[in-house]
N, C-alpha and C. Protein backbone atom coordinates (compact mmCIF):
# COMPACT_ATOMS: atom_id res chain seq x y z
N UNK A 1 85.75 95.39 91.67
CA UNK A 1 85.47 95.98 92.98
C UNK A 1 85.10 94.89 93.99
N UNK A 2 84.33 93.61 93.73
CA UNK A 2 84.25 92.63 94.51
C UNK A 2 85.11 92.16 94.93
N UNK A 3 86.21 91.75 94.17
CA UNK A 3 87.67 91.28 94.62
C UNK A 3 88.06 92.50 95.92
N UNK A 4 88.04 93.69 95.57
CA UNK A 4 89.06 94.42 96.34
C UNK A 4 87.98 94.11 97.89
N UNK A 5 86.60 93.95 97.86
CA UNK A 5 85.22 93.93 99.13
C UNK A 5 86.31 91.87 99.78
N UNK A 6 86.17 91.45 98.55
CA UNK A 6 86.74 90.18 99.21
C UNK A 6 87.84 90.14 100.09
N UNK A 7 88.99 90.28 99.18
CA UNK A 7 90.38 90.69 100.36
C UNK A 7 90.21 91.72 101.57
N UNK A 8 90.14 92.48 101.62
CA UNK A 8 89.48 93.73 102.80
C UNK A 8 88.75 92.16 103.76
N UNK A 9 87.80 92.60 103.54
CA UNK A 9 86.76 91.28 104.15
C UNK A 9 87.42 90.41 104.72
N UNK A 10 88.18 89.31 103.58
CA UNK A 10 88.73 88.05 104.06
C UNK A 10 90.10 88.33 105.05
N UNK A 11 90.84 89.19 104.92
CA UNK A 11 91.61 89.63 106.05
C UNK A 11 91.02 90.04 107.13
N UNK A 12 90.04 90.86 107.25
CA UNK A 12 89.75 91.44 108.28
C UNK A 12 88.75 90.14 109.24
N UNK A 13 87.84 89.10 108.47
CA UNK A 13 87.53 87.93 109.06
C UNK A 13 88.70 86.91 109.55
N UNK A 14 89.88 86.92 108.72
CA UNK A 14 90.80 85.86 109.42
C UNK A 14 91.34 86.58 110.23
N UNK A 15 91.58 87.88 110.08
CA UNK A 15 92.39 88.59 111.34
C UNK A 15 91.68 88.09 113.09
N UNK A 16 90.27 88.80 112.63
CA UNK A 16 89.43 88.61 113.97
C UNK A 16 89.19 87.12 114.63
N UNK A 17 89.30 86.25 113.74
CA UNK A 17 88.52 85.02 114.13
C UNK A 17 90.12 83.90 114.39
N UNK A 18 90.97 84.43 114.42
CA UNK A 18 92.42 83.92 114.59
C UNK A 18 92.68 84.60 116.39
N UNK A 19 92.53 85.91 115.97
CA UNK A 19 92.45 86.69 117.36
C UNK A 19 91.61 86.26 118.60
N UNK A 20 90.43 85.89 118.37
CA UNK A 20 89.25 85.38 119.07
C UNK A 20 89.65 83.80 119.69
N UNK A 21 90.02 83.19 118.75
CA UNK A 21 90.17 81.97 119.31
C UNK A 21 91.41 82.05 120.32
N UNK A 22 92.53 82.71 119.85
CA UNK A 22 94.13 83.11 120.62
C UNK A 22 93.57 83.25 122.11
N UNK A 23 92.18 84.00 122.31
CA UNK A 23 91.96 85.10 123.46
C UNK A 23 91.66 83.56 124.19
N UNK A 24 90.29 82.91 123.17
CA UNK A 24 89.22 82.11 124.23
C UNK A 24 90.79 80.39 124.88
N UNK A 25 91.39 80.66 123.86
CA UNK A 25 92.38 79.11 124.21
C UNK A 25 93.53 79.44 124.58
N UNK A 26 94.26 80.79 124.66
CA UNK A 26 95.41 80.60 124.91
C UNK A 26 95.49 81.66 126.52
N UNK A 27 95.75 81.55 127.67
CA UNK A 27 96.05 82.41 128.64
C UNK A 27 97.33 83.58 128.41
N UNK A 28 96.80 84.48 128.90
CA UNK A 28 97.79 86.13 128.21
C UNK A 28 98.97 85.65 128.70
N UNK A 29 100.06 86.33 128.22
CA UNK A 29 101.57 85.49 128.23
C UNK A 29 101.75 84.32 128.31
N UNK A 30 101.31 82.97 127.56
CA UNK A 30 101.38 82.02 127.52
C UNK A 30 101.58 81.78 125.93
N UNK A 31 102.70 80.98 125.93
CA UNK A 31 103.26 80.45 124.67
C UNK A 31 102.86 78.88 124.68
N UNK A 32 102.60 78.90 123.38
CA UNK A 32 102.28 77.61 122.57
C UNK A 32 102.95 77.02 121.43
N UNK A 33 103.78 76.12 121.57
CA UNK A 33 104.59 75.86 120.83
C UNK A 33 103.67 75.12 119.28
N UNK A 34 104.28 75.73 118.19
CA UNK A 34 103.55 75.04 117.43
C UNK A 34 104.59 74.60 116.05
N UNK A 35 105.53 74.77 115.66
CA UNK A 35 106.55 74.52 114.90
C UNK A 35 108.02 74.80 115.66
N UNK A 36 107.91 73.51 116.81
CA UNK A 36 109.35 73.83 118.11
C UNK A 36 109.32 74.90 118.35
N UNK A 37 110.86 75.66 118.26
CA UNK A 37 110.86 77.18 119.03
C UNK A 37 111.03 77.67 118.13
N UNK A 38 111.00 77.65 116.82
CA UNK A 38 110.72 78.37 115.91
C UNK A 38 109.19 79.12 115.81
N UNK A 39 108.13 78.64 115.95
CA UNK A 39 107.07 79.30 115.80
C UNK A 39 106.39 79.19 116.53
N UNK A 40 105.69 79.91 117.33
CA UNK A 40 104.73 79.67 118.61
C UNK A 40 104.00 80.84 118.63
N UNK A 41 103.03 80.43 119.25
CA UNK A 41 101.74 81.34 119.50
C UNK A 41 101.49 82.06 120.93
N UNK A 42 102.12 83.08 121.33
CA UNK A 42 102.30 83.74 122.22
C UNK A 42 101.29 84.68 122.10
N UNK A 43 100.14 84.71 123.69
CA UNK A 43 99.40 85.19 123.52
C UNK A 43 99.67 87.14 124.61
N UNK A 44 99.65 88.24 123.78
CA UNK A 44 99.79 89.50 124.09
C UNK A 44 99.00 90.12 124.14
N UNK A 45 99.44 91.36 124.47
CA UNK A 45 98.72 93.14 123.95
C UNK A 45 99.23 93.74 123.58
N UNK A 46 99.51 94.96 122.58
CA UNK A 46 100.42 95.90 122.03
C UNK A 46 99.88 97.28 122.21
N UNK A 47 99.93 97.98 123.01
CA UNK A 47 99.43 99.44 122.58
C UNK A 47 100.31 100.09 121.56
N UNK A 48 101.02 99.50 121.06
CA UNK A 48 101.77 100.40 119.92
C UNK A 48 101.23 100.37 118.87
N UNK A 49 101.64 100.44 117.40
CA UNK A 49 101.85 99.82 116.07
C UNK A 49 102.34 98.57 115.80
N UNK A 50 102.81 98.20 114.84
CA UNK A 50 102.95 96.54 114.12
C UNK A 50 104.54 96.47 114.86
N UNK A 51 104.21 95.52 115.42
CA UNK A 51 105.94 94.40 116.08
C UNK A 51 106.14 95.52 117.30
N UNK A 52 104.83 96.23 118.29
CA UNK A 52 105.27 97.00 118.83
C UNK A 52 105.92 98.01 119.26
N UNK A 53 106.07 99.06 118.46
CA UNK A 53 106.89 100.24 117.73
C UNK A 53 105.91 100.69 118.50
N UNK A 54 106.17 102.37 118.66
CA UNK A 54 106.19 103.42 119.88
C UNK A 54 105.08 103.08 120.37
N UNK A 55 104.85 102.03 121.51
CA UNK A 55 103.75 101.40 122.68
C UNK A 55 103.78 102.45 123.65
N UNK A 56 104.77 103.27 124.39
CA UNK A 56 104.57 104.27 125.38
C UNK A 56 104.43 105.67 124.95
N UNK A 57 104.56 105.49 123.82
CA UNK A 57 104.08 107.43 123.16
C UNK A 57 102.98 107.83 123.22
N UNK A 58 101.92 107.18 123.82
CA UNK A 58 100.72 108.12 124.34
C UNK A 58 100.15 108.52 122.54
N UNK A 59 100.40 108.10 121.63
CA UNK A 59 99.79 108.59 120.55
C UNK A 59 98.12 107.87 120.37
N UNK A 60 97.24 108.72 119.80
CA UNK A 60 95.59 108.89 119.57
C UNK A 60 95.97 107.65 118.31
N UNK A 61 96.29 106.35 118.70
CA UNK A 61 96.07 105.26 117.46
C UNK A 61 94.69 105.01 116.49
N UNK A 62 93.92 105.17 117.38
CA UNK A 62 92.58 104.96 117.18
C UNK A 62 92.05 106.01 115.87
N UNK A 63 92.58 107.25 115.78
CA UNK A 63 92.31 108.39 115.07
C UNK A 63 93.21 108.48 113.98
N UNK A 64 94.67 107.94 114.09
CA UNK A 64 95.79 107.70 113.25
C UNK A 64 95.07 106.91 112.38
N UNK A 65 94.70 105.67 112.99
CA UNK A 65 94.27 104.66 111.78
C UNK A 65 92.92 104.94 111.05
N UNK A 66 91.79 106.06 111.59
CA UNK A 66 90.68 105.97 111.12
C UNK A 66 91.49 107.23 109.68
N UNK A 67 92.44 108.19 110.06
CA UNK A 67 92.78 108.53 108.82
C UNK A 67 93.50 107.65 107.67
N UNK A 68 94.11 107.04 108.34
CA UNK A 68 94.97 106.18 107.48
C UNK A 68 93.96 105.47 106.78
N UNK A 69 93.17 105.31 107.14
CA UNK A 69 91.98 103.88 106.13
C UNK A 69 91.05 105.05 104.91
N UNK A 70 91.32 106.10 105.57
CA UNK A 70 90.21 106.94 104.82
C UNK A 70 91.28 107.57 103.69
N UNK A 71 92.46 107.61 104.20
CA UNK A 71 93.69 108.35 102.81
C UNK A 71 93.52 106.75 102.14
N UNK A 72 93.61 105.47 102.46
CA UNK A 72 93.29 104.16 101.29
C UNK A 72 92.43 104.00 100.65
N UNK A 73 91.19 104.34 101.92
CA UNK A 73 89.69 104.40 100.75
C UNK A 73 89.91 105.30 99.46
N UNK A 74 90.23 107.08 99.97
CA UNK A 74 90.70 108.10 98.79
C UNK A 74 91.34 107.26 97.36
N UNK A 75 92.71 106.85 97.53
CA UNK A 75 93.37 105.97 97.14
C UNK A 75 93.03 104.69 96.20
N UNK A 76 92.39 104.30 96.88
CA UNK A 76 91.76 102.98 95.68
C UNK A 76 90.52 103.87 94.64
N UNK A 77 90.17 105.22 95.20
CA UNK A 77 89.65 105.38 94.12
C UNK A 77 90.11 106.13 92.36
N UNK A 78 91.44 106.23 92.89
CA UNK A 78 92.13 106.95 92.49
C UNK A 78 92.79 105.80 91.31
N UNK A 79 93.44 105.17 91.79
CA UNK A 79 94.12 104.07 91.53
C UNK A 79 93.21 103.10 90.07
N UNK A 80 94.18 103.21 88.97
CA UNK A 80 93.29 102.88 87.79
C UNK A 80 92.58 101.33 88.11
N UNK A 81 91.68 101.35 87.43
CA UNK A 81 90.49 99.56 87.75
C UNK A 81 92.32 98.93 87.00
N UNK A 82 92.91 98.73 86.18
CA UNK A 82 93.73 98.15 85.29
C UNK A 82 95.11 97.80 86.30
N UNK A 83 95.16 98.59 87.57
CA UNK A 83 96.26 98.43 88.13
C UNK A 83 95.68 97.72 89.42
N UNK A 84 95.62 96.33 89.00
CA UNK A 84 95.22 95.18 90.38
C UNK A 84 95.86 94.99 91.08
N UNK A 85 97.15 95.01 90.68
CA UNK A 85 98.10 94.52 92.02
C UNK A 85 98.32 95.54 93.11
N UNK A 86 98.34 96.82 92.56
CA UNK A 86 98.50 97.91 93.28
C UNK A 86 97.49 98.05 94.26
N UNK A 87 95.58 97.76 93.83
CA UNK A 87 94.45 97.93 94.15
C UNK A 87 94.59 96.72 95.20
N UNK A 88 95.07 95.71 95.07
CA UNK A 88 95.22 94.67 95.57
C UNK A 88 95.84 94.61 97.32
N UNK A 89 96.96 94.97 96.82
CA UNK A 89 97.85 95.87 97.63
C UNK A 89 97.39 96.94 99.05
N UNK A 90 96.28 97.84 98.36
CA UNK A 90 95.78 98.75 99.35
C UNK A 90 94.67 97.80 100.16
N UNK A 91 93.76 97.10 98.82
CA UNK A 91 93.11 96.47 100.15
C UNK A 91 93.24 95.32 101.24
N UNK A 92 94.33 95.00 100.86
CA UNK A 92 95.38 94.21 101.88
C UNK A 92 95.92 94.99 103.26
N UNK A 93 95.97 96.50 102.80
CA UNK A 93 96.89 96.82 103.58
C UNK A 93 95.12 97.57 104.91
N UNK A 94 93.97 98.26 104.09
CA UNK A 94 92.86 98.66 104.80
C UNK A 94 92.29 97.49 105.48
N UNK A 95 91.94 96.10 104.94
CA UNK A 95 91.62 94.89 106.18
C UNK A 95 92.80 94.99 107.36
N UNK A 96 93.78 94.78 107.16
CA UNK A 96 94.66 95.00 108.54
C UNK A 96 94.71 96.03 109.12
N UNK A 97 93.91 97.07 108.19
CA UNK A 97 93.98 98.20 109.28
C UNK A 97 92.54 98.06 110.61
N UNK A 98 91.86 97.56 109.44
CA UNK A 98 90.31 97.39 110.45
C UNK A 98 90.49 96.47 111.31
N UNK A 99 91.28 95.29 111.25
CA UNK A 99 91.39 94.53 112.07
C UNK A 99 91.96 94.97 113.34
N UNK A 100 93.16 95.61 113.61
CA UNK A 100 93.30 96.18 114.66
C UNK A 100 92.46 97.69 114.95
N UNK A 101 92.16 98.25 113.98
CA UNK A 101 91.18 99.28 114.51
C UNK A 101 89.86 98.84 115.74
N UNK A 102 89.64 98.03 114.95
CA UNK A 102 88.58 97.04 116.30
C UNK A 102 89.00 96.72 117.23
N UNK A 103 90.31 95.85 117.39
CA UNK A 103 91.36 95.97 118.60
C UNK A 103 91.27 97.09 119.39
N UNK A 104 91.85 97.98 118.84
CA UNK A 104 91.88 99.07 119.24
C UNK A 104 90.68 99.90 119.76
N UNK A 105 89.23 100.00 119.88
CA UNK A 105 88.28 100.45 119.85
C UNK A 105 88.01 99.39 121.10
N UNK A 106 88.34 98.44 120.84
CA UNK A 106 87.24 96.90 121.77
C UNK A 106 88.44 97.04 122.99
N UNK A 107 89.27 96.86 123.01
CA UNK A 107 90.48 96.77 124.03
C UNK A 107 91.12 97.71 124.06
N UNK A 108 91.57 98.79 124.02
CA UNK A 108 92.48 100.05 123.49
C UNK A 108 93.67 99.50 123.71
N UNK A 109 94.12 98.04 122.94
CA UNK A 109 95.09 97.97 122.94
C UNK A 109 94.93 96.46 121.83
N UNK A 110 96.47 95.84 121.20
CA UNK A 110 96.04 95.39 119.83
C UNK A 110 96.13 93.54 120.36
N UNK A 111 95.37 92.87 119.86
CA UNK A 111 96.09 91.21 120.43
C UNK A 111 96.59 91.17 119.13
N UNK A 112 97.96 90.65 119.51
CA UNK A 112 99.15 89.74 119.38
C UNK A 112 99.79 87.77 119.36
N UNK A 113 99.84 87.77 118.65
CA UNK A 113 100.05 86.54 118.79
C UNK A 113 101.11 85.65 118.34
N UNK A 114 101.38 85.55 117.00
CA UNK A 114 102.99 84.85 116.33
C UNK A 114 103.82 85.23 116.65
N UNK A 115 104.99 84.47 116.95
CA UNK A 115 106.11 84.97 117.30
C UNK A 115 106.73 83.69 116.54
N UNK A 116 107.79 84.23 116.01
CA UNK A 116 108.84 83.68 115.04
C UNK A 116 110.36 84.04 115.96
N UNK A 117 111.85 82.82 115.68
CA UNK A 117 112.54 82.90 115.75
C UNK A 117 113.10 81.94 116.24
N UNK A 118 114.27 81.68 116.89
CA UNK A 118 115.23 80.84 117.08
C UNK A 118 115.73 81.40 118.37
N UNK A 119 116.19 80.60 119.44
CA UNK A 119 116.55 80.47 120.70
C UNK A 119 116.30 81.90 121.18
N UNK A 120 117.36 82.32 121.52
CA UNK A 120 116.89 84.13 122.28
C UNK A 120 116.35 85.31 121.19
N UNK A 121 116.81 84.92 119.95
CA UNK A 121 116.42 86.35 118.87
C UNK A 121 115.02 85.35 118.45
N UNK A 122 114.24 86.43 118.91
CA UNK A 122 112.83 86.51 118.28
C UNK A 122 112.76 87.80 117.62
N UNK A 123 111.44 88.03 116.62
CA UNK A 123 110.72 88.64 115.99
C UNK A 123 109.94 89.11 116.91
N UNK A 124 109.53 90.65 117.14
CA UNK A 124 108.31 90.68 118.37
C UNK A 124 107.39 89.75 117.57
N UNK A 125 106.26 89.72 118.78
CA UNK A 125 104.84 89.05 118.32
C UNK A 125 104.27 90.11 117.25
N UNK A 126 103.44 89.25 116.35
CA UNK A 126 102.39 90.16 115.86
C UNK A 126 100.96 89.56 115.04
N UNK A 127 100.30 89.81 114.17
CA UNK A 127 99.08 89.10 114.25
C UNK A 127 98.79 89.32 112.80
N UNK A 128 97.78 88.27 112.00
CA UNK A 128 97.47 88.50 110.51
C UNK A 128 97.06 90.06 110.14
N UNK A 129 96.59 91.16 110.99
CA UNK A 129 96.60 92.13 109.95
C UNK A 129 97.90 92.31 110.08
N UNK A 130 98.52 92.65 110.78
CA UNK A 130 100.16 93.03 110.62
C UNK A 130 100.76 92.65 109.47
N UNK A 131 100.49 91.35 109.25
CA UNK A 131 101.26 90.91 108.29
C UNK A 131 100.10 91.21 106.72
N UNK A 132 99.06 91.15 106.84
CA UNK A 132 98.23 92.00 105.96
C UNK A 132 98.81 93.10 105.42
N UNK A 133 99.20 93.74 106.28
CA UNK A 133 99.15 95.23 106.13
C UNK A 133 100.67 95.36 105.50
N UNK A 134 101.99 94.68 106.08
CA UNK A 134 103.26 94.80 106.06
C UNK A 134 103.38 94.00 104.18
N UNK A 135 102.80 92.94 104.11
CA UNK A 135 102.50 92.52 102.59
C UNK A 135 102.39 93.18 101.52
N UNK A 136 101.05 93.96 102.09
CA UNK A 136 100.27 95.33 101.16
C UNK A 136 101.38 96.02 100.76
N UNK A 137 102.07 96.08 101.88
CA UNK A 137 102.94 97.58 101.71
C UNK A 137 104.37 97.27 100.68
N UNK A 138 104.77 96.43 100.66
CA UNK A 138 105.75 95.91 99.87
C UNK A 138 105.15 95.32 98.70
N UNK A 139 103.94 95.21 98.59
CA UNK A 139 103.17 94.51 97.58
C UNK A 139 103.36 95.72 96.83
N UNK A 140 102.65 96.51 97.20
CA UNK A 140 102.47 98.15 96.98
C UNK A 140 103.86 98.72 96.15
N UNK A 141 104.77 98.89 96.89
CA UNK A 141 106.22 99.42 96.42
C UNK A 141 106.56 99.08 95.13
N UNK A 142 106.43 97.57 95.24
CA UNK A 142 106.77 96.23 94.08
C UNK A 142 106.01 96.80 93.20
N UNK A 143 104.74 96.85 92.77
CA UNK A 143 103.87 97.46 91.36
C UNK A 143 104.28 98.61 91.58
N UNK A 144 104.51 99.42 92.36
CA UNK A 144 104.30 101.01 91.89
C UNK A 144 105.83 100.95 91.18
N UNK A 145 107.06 100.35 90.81
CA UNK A 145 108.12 100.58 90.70
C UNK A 145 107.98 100.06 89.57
N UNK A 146 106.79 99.09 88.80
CA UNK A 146 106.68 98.84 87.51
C UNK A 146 105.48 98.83 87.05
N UNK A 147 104.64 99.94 87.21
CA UNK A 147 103.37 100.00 86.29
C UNK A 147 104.08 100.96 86.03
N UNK A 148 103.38 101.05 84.43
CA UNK A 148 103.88 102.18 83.10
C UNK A 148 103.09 103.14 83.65
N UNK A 149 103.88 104.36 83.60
CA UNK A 149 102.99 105.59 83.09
C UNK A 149 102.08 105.76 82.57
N UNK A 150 102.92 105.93 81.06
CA UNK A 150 102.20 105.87 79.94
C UNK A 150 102.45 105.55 79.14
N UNK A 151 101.81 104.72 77.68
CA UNK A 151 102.63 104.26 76.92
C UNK A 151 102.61 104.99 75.98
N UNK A 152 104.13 105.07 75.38
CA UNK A 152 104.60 105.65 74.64
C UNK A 152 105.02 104.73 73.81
N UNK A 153 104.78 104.91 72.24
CA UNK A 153 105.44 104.42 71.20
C UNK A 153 106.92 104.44 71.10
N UNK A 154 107.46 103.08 71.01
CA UNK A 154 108.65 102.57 71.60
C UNK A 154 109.83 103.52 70.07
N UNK A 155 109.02 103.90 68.84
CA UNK A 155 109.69 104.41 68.35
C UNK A 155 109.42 106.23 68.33
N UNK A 156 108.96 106.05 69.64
CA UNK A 156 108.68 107.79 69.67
C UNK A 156 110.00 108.41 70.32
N UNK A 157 110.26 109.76 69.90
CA UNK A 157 110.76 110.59 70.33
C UNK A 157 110.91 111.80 71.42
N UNK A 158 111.30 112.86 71.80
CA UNK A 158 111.48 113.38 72.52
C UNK A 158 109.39 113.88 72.69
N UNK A 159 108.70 114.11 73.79
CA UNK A 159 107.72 114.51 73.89
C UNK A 159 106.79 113.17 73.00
N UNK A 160 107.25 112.09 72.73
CA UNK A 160 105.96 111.33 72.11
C UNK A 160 105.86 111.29 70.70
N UNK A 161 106.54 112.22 70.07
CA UNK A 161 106.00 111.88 68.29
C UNK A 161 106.98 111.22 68.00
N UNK A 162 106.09 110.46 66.99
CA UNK A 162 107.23 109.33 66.08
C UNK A 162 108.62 110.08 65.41
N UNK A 163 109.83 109.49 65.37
CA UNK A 163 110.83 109.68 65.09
C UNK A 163 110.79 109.74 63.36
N UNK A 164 111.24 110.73 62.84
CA UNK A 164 111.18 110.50 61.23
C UNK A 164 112.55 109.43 60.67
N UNK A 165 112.15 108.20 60.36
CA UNK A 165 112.71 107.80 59.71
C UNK A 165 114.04 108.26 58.62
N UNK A 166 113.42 109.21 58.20
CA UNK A 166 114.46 110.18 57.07
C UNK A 166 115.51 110.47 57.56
């Protein structure tokens, strides 16, 4: 359970304290080149979701995400102690949620910052929970598509009982 308090935590501290500095050093729409034009630090706002997805839909974000963190909290309790990556996973994906939840609460709107790409095709901007959260979620997919059920004796039969030899 410390591990899952750490990740939560340590995302949601690098989220904020990446964000904070973006605000105090970089002026809003101002790009900073930091790996040529491949990677730069473009400083934004998003009222949408992650990479800016529905920004003018007027949707209650603030209330979206306080459920969304509370169906993960549900979730990790659910989720066996034995299945870490999965546990791992959610609390990857709840620090990025808090991180812009605070955004969201402090600014009603999210800071933004990386932007990835090559000459005119960029990646929108977006910021460590994003990518927290977008990780989690494929992290997530990835174990759930190979933790066992249950184990079953590899010489069991239909419903679980051993196969008679005879």
């Amino acid at each position: 359970m410390l591990l899952l308090f750490a990740v939560t935590g340590g995302v949601l501290l690098l989220d904020q304290a990446t964000k904070f500095l973006v605000m105090r050093r970089i002026p809003f729409e101002t790009s900073v080149p930091i790996v040529g034009d491949f990677l730069r630090f473009t400083h934004i706002r998003n009222r949408g979701v992650a990479f800016g997805l529905l920004s003018d839909q007027g949707i209650p974000f603030v209330f979206v995400s306080l459920v969304a963190m509370l169906l993960i909290v549900l979730s990790l309790r659910r989720v066996p102690r034995e299945a870490r990556t999965l546990r791992l996973a959610l609390a990857s994906i709840l620090g990025g949620a808090c991180g812009n939840l605070i955004d969201r609460v402090r600014f009603r709107e999210v800071v933004d910052f990386i932007e990835v790409g090559v000459g005119r095709y960029r990646w929108p901007v977006f910021n460590v929970a994003d990518i927290a959260v977008t990780t989690g979620v494929f992290l997530f997919i990835a174990a759930s598509l190979f933790v066992r059920r249950e184990s079953v004796p590899r010489d069991a039969g239909e419903g679980g009982a051993p196969l008679d030899p005879a």
